[in-house]
C-alpha atoms as a PDB file:
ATOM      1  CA  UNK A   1      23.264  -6.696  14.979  1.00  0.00           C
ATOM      2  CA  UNK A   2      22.665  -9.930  16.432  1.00  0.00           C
ATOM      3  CA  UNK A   3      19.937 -11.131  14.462  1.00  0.00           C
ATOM      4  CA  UNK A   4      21.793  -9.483  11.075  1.00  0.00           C
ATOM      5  CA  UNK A   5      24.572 -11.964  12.376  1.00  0.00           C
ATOM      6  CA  UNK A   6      22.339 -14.478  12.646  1.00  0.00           C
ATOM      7  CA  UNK A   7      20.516 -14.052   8.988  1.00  0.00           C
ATOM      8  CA  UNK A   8      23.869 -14.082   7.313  1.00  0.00           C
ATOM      9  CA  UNK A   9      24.756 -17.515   8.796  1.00  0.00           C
ATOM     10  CA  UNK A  10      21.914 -19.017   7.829  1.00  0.00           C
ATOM     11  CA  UNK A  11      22.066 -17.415   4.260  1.00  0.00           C
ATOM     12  CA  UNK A  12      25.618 -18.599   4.012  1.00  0.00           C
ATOM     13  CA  UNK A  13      24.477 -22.025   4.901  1.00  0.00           C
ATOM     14  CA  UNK A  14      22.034 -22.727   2.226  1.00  0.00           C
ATOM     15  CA  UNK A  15      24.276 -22.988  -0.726  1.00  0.00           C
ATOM     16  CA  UNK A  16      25.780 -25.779   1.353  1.00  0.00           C
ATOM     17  CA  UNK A  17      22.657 -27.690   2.250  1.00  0.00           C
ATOM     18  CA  UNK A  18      20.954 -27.414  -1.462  1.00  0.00           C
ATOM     19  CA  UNK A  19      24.333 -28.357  -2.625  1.00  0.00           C
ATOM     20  CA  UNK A  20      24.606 -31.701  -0.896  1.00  0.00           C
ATOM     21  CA  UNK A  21      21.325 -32.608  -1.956  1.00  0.00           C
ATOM     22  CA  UNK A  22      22.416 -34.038  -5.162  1.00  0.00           C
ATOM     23  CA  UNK A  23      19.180 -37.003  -4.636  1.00  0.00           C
ATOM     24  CA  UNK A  24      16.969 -34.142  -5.011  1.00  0.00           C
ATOM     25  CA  UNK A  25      18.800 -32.540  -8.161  1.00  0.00           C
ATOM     26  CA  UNK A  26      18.862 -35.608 -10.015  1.00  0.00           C
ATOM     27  CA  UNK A  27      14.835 -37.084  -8.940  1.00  0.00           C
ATOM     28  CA  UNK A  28      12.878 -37.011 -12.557  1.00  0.00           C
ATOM     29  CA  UNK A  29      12.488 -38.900 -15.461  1.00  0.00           C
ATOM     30  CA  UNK A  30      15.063 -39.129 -18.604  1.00  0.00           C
ATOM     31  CA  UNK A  31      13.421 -39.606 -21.782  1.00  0.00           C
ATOM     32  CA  UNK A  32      15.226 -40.254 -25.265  1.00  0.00           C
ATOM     33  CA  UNK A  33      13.568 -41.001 -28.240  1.00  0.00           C
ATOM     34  CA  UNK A  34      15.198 -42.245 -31.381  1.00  0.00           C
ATOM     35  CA  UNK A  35      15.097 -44.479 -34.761  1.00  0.00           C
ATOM     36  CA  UNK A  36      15.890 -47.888 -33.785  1.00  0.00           C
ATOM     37  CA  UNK A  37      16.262 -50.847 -36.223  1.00  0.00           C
ATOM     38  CA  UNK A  38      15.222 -54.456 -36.752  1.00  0.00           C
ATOM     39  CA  UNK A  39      17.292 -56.360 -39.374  1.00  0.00           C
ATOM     40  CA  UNK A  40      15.441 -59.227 -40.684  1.00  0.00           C
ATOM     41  CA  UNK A  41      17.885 -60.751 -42.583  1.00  0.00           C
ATOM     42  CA  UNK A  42      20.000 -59.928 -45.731  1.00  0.00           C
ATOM     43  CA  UNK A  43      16.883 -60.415 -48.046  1.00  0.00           C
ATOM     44  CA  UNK A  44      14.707 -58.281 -46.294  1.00  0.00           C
ATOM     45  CA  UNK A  45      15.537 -54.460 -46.174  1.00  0.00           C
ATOM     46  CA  UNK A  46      15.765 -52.557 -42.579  1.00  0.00           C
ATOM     47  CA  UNK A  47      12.825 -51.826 -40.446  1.00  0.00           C
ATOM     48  CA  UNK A  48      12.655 -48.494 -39.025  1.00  0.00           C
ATOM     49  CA  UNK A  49      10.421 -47.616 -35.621  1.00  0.00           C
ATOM     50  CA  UNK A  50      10.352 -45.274 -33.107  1.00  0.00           C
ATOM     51  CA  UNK A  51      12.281 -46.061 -29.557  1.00  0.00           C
ATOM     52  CA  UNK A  52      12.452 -44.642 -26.248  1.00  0.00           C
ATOM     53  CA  UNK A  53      15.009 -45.025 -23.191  1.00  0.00           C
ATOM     54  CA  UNK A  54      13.129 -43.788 -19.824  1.00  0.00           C
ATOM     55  CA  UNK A  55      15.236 -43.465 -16.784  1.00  0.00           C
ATOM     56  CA  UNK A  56      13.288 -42.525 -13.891  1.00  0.00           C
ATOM     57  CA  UNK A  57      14.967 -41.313 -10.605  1.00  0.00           C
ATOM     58  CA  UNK A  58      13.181 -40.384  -7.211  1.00  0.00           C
ATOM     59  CA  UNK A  59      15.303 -39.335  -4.553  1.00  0.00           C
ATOM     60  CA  UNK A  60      14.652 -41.685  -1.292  1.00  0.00           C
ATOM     61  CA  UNK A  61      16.361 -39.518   0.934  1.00  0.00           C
ATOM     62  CA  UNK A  62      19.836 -37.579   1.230  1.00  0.00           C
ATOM     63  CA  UNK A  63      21.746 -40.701   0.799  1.00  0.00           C
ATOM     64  CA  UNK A  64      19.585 -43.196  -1.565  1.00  0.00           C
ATOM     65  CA  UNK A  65      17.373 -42.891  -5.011  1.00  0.00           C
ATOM     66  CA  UNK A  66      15.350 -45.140  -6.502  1.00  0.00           C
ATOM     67  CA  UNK A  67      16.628 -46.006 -10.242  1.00  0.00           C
ATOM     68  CA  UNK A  68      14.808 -47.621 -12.939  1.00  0.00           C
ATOM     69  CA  UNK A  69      16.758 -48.160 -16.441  1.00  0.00           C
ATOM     70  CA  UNK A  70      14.675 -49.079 -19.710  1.00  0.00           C
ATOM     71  CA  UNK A  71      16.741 -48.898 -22.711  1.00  0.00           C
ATOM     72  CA  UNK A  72      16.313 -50.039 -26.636  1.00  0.00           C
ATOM     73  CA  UNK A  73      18.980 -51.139 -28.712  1.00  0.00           C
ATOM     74  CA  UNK A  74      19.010 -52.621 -32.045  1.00  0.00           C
ATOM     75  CA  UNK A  75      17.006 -55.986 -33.013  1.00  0.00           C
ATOM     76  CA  UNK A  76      14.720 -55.632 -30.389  1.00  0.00           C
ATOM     77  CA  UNK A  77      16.929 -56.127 -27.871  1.00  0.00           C
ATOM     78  CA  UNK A  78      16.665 -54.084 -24.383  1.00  0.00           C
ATOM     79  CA  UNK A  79      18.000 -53.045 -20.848  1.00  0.00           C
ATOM     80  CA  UNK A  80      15.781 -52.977 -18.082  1.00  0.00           C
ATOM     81  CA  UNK A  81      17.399 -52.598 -13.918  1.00  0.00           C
ATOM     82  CA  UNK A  82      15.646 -50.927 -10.925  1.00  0.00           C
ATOM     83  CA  UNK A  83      16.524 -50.867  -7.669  1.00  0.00           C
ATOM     84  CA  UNK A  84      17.417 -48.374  -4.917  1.00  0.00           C
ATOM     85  CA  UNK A  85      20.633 -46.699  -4.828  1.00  0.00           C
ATOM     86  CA  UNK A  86      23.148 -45.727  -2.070  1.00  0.00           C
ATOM     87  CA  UNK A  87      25.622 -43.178  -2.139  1.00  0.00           C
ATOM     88  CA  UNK A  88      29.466 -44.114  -2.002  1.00  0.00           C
ATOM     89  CA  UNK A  89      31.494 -40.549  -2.244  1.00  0.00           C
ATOM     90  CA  UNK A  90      30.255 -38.884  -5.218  1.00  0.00           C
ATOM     91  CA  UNK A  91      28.466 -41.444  -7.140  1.00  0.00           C
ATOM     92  CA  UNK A  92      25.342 -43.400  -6.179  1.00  0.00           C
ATOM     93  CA  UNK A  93      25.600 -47.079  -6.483  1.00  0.00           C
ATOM     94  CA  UNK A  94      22.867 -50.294  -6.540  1.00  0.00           C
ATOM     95  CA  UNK A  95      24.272 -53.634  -6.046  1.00  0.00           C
ATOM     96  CA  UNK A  96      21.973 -56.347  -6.467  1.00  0.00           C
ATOM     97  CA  UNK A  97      21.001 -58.098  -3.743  1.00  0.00           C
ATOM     98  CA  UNK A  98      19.270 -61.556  -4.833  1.00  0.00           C
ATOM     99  CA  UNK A  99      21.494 -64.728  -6.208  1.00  0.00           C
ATOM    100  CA  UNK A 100      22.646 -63.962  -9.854  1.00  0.00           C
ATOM    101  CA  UNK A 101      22.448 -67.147 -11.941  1.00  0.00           C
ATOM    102  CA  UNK A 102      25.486 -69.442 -12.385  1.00  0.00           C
ATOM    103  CA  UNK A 103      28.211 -68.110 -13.145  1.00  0.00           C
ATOM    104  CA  UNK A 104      26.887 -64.817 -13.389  1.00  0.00           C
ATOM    105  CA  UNK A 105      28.458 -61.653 -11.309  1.00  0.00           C
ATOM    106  CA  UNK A 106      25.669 -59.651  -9.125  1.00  0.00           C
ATOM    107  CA  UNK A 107      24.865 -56.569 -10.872  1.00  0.00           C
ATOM    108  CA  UNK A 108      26.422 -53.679  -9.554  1.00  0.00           C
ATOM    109  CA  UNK A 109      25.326 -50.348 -11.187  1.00  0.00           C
ATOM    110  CA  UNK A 110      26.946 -46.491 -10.983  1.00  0.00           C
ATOM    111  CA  UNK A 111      25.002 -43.872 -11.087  1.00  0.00           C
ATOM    112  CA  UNK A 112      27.867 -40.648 -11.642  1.00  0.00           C
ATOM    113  CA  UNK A 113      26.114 -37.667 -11.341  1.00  0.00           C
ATOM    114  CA  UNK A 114      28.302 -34.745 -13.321  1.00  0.00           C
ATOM    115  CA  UNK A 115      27.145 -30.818 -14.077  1.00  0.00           C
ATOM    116  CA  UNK A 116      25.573 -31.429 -17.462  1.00  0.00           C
ATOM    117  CA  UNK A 117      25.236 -35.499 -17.469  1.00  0.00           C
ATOM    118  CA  UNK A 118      24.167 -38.676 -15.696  1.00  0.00           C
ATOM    119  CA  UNK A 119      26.515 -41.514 -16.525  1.00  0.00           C
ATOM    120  CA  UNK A 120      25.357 -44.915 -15.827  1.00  0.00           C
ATOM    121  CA  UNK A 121      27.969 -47.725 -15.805  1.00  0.00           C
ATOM    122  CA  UNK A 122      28.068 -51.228 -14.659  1.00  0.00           C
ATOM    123  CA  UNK A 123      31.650 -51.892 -15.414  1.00  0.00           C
ATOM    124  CA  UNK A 124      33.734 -53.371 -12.679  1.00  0.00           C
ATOM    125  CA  UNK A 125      37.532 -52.343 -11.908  1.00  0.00           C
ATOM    126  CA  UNK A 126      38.378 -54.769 -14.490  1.00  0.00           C
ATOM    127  CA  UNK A 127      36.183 -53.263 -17.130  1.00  0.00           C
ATOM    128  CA  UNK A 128      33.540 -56.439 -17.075  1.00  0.00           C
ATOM    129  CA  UNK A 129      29.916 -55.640 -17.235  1.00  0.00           C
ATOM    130  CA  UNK A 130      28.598 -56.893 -14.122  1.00  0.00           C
ATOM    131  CA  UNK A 131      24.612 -56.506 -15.636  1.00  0.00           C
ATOM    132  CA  UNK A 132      25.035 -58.722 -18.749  1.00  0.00           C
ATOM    133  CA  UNK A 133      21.822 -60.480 -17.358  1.00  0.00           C
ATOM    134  CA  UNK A 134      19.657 -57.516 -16.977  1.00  0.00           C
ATOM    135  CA  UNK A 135      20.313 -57.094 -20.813  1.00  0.00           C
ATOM    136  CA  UNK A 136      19.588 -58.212 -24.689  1.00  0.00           C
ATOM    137  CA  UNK A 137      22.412 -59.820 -26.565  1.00  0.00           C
ATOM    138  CA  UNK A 138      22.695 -55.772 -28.050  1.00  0.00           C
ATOM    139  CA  UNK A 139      22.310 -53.880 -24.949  1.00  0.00           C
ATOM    140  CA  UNK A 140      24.794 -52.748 -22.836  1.00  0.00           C
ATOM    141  CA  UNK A 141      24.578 -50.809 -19.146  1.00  0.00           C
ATOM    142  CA  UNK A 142      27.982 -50.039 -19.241  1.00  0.00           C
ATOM    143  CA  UNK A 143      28.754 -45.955 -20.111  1.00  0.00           C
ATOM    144  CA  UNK A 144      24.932 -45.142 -20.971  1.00  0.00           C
ATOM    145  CA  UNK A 145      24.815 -41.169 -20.583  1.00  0.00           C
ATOM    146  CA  UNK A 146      21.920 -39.313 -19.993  1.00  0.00           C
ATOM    147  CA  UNK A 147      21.833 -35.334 -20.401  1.00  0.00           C
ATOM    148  CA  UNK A 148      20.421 -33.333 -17.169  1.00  0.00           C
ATOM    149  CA  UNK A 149      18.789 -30.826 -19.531  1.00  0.00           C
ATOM    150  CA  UNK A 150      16.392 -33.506 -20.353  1.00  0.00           C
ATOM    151  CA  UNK A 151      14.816 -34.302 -16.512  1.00  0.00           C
ATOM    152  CA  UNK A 152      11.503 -33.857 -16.367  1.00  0.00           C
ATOM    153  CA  UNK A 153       9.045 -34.106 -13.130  1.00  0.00           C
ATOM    154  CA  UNK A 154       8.026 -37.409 -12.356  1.00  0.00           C
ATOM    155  CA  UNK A 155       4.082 -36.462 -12.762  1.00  0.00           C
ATOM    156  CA  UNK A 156       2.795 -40.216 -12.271  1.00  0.00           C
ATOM    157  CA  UNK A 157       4.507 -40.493  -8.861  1.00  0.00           C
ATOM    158  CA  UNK A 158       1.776 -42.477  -7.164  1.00  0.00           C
ATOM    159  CA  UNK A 159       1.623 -45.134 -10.455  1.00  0.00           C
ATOM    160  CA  UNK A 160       5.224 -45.479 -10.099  1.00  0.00           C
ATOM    161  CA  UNK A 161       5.101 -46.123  -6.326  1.00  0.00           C
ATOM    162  CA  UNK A 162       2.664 -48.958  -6.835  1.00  0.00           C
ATOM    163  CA  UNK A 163       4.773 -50.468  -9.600  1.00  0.00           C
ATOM    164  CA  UNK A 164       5.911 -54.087  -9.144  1.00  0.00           C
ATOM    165  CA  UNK A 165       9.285 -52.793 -10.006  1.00  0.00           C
ATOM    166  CA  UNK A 166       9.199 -50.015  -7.323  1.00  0.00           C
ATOM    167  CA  UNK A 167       7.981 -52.731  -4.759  1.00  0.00           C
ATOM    168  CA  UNK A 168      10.488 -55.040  -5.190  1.00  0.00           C
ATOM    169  CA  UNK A 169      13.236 -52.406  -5.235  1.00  0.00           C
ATOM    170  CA  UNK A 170      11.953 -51.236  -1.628  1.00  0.00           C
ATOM    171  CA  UNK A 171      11.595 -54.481  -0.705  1.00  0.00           C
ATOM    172  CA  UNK A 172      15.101 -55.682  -1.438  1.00  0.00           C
ATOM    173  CA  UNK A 173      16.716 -52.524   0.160  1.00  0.00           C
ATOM    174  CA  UNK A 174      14.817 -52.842   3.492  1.00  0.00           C
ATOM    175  CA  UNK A 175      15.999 -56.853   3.411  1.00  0.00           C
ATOM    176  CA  UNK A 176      19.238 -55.446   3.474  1.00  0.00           C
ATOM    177  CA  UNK A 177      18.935 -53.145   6.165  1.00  0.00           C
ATOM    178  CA  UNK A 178      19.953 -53.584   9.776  1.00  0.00           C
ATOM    179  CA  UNK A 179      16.693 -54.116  11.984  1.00  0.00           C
ATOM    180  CA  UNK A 180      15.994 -50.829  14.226  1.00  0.00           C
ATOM    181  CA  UNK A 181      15.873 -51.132  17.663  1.00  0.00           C
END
């Protein structure tokens, strides 16, 4: 009886813990491929090409993910932002940690996990973009949605880990944290 007892709290448990685990729910890549368009000028027609956003997503631990945004827009133009993550309630959130350039706001990004969608924003509670400088004059962080139905397993985990952009995102998240004793 005891150990039935036992059993059934632990079953009733799990839901719980794989539940909170929203890091590990999330960790893959994003990939979205789509016509794009260069417009040379009102003499020249259109020119069509093949683009691709990749969001990539590993889960540090419970509380942090790593988060690297590469996105296309037209002319050329592009979004790219990595970093590591925390969580703050429901959403994870990277806030830049280096000096922005004059004038410019430190780049704060949400990550909003929902049941069928990844929304990544960068809009502050005034409704400013707060990445501006981590983008072409066409690209925008603000409201980018990615659907979870297209997360795939991150199968070049070690490349990624020895990534410049990877580095540096570690590296700026441990210069934030407090020293252990």
């Amino acid at each position: 009886m005891k150990r039935t007892l036992l059993l059934c709290a632990a079953l009733l448990a799990l839901p719980a813990l794989a539940a909170d685990d929203v890091a590990g729910s999330i960790e893959g890549v994003y990939k979205r491929r789509f016509m794009n368009t260069i417009n040379a000028g009102a003499d020249r027609p259109a020119e069509r090409y093949l683009a691709e956003d990749v969001v990539e997503i590993v889960r540090q631990d419970g509380d942090h993910v790593y988060l690297r945004a590469y996105l296309e827009f037209a002319n050329g133009h592009t979004c790219s932002v990595w970093g590591i993550a925390g969580r703050e309630g429901e959403d994870f959130v990277y806030r830049q940690q280096s000096m922005p350039a004059a004038g410019e706001a430190p780049c704060t990004l949400k990550v909003n996990v929902k049941p069928g969608k990844i929304v990544l924003d960068d809009r502050d509670a005034a409704g400013a973009a707060t990445c501006r400088a981590k983008c072409g004059a066409r690209g925008t962080l603000s409201g980018y949605t990615v659907e979870r139905k297209a997360r795939r397993p991150i199968r070049y985990m070690n490349r990624l880990q020895e990534s410049r952009q990877y580095r540096e995102a570690v590296s700026e998240f441990q210069g934030m944290q407090p020293p252990r004793s």
